[in-house]
Structures are given as C-alpha cells and as structure tokens.
C-alpha atoms as a PDB file:
ATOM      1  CA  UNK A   1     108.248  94.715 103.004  1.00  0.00           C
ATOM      2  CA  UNK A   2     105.605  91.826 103.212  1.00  0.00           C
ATOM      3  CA  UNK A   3     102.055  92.621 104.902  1.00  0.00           C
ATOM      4  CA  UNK A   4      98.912  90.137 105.185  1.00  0.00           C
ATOM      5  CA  UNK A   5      95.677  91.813 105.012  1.00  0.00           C
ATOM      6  CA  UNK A   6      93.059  89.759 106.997  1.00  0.00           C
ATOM      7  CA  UNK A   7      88.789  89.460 107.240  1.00  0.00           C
ATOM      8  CA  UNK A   8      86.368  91.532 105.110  1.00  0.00           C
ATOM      9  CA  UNK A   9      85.813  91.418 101.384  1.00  0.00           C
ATOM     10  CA  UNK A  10      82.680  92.245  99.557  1.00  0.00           C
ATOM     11  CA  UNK A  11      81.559  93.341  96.160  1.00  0.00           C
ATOM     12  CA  UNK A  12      80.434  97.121  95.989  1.00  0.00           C
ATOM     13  CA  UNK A  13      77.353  96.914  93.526  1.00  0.00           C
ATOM     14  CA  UNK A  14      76.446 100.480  92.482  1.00  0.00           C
ATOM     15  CA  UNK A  15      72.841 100.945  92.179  1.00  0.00           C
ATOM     16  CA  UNK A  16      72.288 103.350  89.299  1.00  0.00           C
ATOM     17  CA  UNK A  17      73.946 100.941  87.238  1.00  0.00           C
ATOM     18  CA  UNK A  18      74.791  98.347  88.285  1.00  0.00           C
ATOM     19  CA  UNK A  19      78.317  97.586  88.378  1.00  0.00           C
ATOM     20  CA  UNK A  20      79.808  95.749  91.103  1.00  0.00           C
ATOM     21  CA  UNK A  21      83.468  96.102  91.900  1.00  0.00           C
ATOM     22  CA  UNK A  22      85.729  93.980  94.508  1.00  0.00           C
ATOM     23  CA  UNK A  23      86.212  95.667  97.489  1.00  0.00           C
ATOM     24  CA  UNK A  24      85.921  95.755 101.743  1.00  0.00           C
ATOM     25  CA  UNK A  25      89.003  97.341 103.777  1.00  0.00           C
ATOM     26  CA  UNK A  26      91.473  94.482 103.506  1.00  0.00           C
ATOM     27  CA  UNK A  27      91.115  93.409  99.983  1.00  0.00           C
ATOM     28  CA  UNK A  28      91.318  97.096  99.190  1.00  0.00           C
ATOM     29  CA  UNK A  29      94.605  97.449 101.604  1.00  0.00           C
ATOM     30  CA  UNK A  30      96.307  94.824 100.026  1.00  0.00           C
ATOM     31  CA  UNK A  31      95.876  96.388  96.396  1.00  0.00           C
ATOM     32  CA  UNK A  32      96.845 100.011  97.432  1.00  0.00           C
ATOM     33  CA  UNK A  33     100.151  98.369  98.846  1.00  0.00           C
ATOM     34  CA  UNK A  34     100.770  96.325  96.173  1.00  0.00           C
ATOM     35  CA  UNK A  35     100.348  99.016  93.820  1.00  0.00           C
ATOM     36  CA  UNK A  36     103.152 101.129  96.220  1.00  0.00           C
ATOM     37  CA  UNK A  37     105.578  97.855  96.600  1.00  0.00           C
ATOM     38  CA  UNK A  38     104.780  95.838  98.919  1.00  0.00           C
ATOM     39  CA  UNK A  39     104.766  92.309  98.986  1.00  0.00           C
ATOM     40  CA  UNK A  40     101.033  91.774  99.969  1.00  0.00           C
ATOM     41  CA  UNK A  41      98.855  88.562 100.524  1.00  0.00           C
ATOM     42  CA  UNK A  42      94.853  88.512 101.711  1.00  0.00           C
ATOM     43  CA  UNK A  43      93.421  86.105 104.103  1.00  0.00           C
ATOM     44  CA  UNK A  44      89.735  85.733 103.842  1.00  0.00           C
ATOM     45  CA  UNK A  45      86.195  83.819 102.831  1.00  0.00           C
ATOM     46  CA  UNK A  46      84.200  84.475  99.877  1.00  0.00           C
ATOM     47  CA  UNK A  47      81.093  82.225  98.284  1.00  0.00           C
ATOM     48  CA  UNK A  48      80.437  79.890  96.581  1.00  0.00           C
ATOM     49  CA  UNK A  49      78.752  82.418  93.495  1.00  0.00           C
ATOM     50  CA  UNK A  50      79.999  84.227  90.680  1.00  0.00           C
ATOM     51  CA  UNK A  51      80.898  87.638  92.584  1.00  0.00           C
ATOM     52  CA  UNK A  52      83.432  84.938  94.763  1.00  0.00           C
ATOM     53  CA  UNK A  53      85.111  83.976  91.102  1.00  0.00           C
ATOM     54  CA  UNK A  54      85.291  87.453  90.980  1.00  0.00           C
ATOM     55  CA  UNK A  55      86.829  88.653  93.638  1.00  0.00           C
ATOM     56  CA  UNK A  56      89.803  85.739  93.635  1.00  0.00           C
ATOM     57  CA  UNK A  57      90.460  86.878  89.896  1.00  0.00           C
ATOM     58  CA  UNK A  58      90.694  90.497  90.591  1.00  0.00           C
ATOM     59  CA  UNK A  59      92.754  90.049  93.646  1.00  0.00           C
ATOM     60  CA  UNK A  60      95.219  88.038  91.665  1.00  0.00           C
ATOM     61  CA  UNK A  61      94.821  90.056  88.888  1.00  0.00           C
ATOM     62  CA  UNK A  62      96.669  93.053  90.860  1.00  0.00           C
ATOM     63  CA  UNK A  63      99.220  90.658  92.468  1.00  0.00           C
ATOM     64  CA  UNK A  64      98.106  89.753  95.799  1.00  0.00           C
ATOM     65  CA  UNK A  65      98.747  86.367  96.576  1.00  0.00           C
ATOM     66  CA  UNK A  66      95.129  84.945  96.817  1.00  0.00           C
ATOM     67  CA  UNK A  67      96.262  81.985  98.010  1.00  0.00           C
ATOM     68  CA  UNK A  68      94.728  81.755 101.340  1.00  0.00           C
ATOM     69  CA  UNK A  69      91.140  82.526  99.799  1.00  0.00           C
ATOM     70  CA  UNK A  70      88.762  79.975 101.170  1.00  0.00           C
ATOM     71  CA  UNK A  71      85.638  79.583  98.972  1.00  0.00           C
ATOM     72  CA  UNK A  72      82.568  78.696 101.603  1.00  0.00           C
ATOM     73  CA  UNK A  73      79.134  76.909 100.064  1.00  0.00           C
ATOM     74  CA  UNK A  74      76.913  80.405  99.927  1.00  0.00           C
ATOM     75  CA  UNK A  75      77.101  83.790  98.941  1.00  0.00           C
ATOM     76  CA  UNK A  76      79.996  86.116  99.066  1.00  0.00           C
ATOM     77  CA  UNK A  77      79.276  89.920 100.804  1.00  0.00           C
ATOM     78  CA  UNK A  78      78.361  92.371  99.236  1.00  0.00           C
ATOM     79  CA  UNK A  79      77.290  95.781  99.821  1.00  0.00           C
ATOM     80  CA  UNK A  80      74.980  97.863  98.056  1.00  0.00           C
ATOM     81  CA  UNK A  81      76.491 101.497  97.077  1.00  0.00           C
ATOM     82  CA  UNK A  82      74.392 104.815  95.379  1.00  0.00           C
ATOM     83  CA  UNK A  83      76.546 108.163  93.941  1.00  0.00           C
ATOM     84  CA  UNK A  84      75.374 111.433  95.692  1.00  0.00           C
ATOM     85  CA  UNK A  85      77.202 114.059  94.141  1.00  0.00           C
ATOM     86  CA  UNK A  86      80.304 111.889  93.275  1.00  0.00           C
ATOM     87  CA  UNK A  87      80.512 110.859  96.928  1.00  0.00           C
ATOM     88  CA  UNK A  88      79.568 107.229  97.980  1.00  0.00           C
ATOM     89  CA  UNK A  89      77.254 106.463 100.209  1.00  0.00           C
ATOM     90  CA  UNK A  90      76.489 102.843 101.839  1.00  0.00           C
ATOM     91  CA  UNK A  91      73.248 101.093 101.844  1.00  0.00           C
ATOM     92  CA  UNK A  92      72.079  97.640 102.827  1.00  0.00           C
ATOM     93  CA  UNK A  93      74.971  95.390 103.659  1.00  0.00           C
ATOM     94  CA  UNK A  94      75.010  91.318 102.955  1.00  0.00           C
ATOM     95  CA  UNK A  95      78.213  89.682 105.072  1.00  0.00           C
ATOM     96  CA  UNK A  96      77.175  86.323 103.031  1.00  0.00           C
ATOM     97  CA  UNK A  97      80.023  83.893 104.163  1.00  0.00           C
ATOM     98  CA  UNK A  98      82.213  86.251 106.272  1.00  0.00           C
ATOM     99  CA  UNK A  99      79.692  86.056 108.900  1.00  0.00           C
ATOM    100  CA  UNK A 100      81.674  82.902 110.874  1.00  0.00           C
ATOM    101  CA  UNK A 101      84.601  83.615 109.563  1.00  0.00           C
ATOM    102  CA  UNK A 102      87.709  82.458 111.617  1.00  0.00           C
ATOM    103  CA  UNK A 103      91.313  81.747 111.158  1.00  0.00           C
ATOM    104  CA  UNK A 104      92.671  78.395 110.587  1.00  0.00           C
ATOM    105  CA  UNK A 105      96.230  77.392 112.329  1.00  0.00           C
ATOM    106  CA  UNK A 106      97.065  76.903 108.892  1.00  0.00           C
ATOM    107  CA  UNK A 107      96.021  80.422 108.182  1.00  0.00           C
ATOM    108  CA  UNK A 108      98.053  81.913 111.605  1.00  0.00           C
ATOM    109  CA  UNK A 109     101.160  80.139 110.376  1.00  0.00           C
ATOM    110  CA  UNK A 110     101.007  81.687 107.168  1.00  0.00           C
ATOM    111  CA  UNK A 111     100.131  85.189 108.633  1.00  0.00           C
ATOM    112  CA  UNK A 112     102.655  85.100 111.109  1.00  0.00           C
ATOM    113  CA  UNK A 113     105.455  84.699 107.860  1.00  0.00           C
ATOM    114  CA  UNK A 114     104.781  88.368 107.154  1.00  0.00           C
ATOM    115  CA  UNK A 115     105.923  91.539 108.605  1.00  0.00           C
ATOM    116  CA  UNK A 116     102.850  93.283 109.781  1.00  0.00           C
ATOM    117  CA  UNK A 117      99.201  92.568 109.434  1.00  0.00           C
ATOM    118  CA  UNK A 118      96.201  94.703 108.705  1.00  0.00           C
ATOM    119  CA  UNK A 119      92.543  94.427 109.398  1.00  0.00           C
ATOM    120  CA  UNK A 120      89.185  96.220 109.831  1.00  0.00           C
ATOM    121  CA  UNK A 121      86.170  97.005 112.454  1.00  0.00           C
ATOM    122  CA  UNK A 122      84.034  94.395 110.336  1.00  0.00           C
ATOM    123  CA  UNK A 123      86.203  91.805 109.881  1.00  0.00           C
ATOM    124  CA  UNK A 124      85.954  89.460 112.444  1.00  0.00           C
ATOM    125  CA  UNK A 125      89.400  89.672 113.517  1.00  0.00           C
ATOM    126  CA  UNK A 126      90.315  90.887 116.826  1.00  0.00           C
ATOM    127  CA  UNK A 127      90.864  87.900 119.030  1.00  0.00           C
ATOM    128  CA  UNK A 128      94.075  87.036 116.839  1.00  0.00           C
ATOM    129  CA  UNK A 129      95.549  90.962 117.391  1.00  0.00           C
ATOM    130  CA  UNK A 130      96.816  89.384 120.458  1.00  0.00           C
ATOM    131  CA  UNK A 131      98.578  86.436 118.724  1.00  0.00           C
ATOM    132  CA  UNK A 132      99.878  88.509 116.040  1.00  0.00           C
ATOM    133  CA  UNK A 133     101.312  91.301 118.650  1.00  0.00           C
ATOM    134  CA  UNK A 134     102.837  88.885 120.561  1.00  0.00           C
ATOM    135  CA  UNK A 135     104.584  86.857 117.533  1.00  0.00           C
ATOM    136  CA  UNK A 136     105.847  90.465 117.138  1.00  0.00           C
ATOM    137  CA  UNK A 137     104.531  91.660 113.787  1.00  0.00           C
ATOM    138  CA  UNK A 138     103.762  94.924 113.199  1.00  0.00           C
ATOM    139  CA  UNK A 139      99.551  95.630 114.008  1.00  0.00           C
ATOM    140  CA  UNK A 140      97.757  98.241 112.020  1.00  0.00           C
ATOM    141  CA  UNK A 141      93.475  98.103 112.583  1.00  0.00           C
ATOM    142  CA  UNK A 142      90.730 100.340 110.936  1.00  0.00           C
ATOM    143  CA  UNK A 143      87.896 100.613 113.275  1.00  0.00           C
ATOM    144  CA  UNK A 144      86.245 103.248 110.545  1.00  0.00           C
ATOM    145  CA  UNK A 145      84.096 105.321 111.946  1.00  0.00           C
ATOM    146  CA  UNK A 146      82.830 103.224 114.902  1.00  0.00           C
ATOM    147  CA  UNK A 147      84.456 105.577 117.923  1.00  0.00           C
ATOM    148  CA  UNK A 148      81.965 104.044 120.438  1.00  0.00           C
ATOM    149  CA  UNK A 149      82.410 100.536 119.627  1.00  0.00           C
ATOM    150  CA  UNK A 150      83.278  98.728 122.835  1.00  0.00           C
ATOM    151  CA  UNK A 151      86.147  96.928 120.693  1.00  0.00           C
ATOM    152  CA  UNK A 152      87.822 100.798 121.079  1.00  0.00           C
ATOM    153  CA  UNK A 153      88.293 100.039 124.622  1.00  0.00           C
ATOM    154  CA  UNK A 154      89.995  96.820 124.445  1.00  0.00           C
ATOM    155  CA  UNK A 155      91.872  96.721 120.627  1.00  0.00           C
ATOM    156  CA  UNK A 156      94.455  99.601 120.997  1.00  0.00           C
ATOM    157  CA  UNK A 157      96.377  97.416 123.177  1.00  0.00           C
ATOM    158  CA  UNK A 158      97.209  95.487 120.779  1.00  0.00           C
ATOM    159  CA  UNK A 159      97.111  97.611 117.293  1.00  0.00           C
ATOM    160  CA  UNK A 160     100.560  99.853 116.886  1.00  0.00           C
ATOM    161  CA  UNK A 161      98.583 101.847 114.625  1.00  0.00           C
ATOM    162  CA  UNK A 162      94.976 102.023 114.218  1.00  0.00           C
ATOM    163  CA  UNK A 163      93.103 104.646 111.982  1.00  0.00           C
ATOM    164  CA  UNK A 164      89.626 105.749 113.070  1.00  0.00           C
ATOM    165  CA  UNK A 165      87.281 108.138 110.624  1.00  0.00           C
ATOM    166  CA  UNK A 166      85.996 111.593 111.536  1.00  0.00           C
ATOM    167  CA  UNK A 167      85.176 114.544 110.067  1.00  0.00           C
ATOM    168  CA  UNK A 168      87.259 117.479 110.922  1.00  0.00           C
ATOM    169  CA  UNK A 169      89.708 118.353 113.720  1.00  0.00           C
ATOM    170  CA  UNK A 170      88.666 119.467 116.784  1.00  0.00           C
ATOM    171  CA  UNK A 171      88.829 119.147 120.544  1.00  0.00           C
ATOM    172  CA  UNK A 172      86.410 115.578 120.716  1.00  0.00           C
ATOM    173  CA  UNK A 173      89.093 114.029 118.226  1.00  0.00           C
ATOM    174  CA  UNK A 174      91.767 115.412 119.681  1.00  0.00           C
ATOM    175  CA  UNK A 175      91.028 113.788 123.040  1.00  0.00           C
ATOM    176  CA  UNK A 176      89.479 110.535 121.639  1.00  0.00           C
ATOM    177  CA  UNK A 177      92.804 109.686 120.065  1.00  0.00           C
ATOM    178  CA  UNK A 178      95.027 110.407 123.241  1.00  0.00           C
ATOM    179  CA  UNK A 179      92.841 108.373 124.949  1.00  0.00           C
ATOM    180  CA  UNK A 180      93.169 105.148 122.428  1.00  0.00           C
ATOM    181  CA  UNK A 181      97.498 105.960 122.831  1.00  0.00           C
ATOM    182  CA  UNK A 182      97.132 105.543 125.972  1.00  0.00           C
ATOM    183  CA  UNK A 183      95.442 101.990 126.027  1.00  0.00           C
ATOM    184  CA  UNK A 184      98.599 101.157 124.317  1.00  0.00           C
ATOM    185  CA  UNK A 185      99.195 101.908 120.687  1.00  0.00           C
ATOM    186  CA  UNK A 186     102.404 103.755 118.976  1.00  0.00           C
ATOM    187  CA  UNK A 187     100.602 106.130 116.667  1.00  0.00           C
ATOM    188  CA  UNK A 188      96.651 106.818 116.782  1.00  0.00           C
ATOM    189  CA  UNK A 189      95.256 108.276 113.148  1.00  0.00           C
ATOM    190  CA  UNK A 190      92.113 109.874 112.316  1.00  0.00           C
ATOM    191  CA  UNK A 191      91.388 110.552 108.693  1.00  0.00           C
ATOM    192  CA  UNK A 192      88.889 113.954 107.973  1.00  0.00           C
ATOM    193  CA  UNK A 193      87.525 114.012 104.701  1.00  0.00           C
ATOM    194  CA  UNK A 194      87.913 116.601 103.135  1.00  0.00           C
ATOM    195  CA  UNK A 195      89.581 118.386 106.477  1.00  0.00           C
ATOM    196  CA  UNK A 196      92.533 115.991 105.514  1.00  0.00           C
ATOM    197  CA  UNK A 197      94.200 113.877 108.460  1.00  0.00           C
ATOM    198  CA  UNK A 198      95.557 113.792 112.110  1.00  0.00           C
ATOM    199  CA  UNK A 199      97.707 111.539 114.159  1.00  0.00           C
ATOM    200  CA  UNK A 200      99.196 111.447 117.492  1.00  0.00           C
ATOM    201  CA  UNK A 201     101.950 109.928 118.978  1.00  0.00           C
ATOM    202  CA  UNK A 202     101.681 110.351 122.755  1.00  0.00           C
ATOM    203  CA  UNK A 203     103.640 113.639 122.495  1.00  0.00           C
ATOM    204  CA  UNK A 204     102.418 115.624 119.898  1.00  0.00           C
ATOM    205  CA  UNK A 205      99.921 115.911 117.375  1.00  0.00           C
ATOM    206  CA  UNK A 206     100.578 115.523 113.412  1.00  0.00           C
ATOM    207  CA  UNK A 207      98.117 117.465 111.044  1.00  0.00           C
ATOM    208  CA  UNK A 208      98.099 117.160 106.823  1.00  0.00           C
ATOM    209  CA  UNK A 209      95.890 118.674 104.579  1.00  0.00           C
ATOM    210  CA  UNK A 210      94.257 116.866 101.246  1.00  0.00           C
ATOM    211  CA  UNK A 211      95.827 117.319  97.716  1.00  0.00           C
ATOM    212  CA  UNK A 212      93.118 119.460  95.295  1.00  0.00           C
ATOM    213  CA  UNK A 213      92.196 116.485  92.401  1.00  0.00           C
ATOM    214  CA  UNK A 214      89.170 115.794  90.455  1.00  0.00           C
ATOM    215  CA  UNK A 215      86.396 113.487  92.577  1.00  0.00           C
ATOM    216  CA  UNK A 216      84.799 110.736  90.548  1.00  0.00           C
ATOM    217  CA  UNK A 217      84.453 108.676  93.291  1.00  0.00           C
ATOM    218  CA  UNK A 218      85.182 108.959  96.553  1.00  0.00           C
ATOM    219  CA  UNK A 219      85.061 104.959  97.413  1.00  0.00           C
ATOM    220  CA  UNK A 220      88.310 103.374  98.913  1.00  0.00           C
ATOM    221  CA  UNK A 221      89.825 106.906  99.421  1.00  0.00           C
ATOM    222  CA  UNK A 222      89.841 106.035 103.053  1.00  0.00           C
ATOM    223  CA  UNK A 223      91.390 102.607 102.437  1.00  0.00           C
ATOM    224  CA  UNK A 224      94.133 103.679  99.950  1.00  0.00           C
ATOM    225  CA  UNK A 225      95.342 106.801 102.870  1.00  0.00           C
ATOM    226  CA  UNK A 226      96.143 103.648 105.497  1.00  0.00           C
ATOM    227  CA  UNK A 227      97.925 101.833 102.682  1.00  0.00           C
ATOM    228  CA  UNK A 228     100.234 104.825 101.829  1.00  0.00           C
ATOM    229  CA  UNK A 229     100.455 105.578 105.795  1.00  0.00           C
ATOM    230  CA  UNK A 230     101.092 101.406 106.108  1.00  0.00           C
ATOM    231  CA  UNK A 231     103.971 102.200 103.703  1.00  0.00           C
ATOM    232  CA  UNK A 232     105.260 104.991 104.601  1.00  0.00           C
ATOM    233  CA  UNK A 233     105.960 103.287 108.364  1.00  0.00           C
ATOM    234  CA  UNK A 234     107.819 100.425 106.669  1.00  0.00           C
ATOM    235  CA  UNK A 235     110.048 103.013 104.875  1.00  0.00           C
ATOM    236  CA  UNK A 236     110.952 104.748 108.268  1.00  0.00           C
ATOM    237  CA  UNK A 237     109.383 107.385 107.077  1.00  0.00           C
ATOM    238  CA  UNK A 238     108.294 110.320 109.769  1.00  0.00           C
ATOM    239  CA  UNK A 239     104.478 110.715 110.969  1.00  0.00           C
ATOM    240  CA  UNK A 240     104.192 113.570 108.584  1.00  0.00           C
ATOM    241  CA  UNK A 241     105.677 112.274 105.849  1.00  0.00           C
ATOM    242  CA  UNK A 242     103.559 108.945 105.892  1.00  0.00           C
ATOM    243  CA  UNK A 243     100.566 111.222 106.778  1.00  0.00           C
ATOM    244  CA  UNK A 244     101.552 113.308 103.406  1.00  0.00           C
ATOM    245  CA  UNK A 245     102.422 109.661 101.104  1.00  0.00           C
ATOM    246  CA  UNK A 246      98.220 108.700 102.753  1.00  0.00           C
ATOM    247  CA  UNK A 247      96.918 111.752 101.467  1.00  0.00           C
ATOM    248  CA  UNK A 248      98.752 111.377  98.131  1.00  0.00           C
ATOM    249  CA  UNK A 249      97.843 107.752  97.742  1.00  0.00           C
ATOM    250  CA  UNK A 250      94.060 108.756  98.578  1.00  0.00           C
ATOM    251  CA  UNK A 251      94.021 111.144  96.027  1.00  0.00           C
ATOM    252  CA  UNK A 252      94.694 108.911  93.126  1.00  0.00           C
ATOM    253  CA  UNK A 253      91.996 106.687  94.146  1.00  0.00           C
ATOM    254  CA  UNK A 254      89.145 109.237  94.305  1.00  0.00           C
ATOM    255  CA  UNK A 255      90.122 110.287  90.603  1.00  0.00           C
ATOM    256  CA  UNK A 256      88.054 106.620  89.047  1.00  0.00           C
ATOM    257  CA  UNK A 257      85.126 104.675  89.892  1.00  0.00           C
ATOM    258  CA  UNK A 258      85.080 101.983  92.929  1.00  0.00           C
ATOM    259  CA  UNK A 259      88.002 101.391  94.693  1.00  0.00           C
ATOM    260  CA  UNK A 260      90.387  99.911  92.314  1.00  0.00           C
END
C-alpha cells in the first residue's frame, strides 16, 4: 500500500504558549498512514526559515519519505491556533511559500509511482486530479468544510473519495453528498464532530458513531479519520468498517496536543 500526500503544510503555533507543531491536511495524512502501514511519501514547499527545518525533520522523523520537499527562499505557512475548551480553533492564516505552489514533471512522475494520492481544499492541487485519475491511481480530496466552494462543482469528477466537514446528519448533508456522487465519485464522506460520520455510495447511506476518549486536543482529529478511512479502502475493507477504523484512528489523535 503506497500513497503520496500532495500541497499544504504549515506549522500550527498555539497562542497561549506558544508551541508550534508541523501540521496542514497532507503532512498530517501522510503521518496517520504511516503510523497504520502504509508506505507514505509528501509532496510539497516549505521556506526557507527555521519552522521549514522543522517540518522536513519531523516528517522524516515519522517515516515519510520527505524527499520531494522543495525548500523555497521565504517563509514556510503557518497558522495561528488558540484552545477553547480543549477544542481548536483557527485564527489568522500565513500560506508563506505554498502560495504558487505547483507540481514539477519531476514531481508527477514520482506521484504517479504510488497507488493513490491525497490532497486538500487549500492545497493548490486540483488541476493535476485529472492527471492522476487518468494515470489510474486511486483519488481521495478533503475539501473541509468549504461545501459552497465552486471547486465542489467541478472536483468530484475526478476524486473516488472525497471527505467534506459538517456538523451533524441531517437532510442538507444528506442531499449535498448525493449530489457530489453524482458528479462522479465512488464514495462521498462527511465527517460530524462529535455526531460521528456519514458516507454514501450512490445506493445507500453509511452512518458511525464516535468512540467515548478523553479530548486534549481536538487538532488533526479530522485528518487522522480520512487516513484510517484511506486505509481501510486499501484493505478492501467495507464502507462501515473503514468508517469504524476513521473513527478509531480519530480518537487516538484527540487524546495529545497538535496533530502528531
């Protein structure tokens, strides 16, 4: 099982105290696989600064081949992060060097050497989902919580399996993801917080509950749920069993501070 995470990486500086840990949907992706057993790689930019020496080393640090890092003169991304009742809540966001980022041929031969590829809403990736679905990888995209982004419209098509974040299940959700199956994708997935997850496969719908753990820190819970579901689909596993490996993955994450 070999997937390339590709685009976004920032540090996650927590303003109370500030600690800054390496994070951003890919990065965070490739170490929750990784972690499972997968053979994972990242593709991405980072600065020319001490939080981009920081982010290579802890990458490489949790075996993820780093090796198509590019450092870029400037600052690496990074977003600011405060603790509201052991939840985490975003602030002001700095894309530093991963504003222009693009792929290299070099970097779309290497990509297309894995098995499937994963990416995010912020990364900057989406005119390659077209390359990499017709090279015939497996495509898995997190558009987060952006369900009126225009790239909702035109993505699916080429993402087997892309997650979207909501809040609990109802009738909107319901009918938002059988809309994005039927632009074209195998599986559509909506995490819920705390309401747990949902996924539909153009027949039926899929529902799992969260596992009761102690919350330190609710960063990268969302990330680590698409790495067990990532997982779970190279396994052959069913929807409900990769939905129930997401939830279990996610709930070892939320147990320590930042994502990993």
């Amino acid at each position: 099982m070999r997937v390339v995470t590709v685009g976004d990486n920032c540090m996650d500086v927590y303003q109370t105290s500030g600690e800054a840990y390496p994070g951003g949907n890919p990065v965070n992706v490739s170490v929750y696989l990784k972690n499972l057993g997968a053979e994972t790689a990242y593709v991405g930019w980072v600065g020319s600064d001490q939080y981009g020496d920081t982010m290579i080393q802890a990458i490489q640090s949790k075996g993820v081949d780093p090796s198509r890092i590019t450092i870029k003169e400037g600052k690496t991304a990074v977003t600011f992060v405060e603790l509201v009742d052991n939840d985490r809540r975003f602030g002001d966001y700095d894309e530093g060097v991963m504003a222009s980022f693009s792929l290299t041929k070099e970097d779309l031969d290497f990509i297309q050497t894995f098995d499937s590829v994963h990416a995010g809403i912020w990364g900057h990736t989406e005119e390659y989902y077209p390359i990499f679905k017709e090279k015939g990888m497996l495509t898995f995209f997190d558009f987060s919580d952006q369900l009126n982004h225009s790239l909702v419209k035109t993505l699916p098509a080429f993402v087997d399996y892309p997650f979207f974040s909501y809040t609990k299940d109802d009738a909107y959700i319901r009918s938002f993801l059988k809309e994005v199956h039927a632009l074209g994708s195998k599986v559509a997935v909506a995490t819920l917080g705390e309401n747990g997850s949902l996924a539909y496969d153009g027949e039926q719908f899929f529902t799992c509950g969260v596992l009761e753990t102690n919350v330190v820190d609710t960063m990268g819970a969302g990330d680590s749920f698409i790495a067990g579901f990532i997982f779970g689909t190279h396994k052959g596993y069913s929807i409900q069993e990769c939905l129930k490996l997401g939830s279990e993955t996610a709930a070892k994450t939320i147990r320590y501070f930042g994502a990993w």
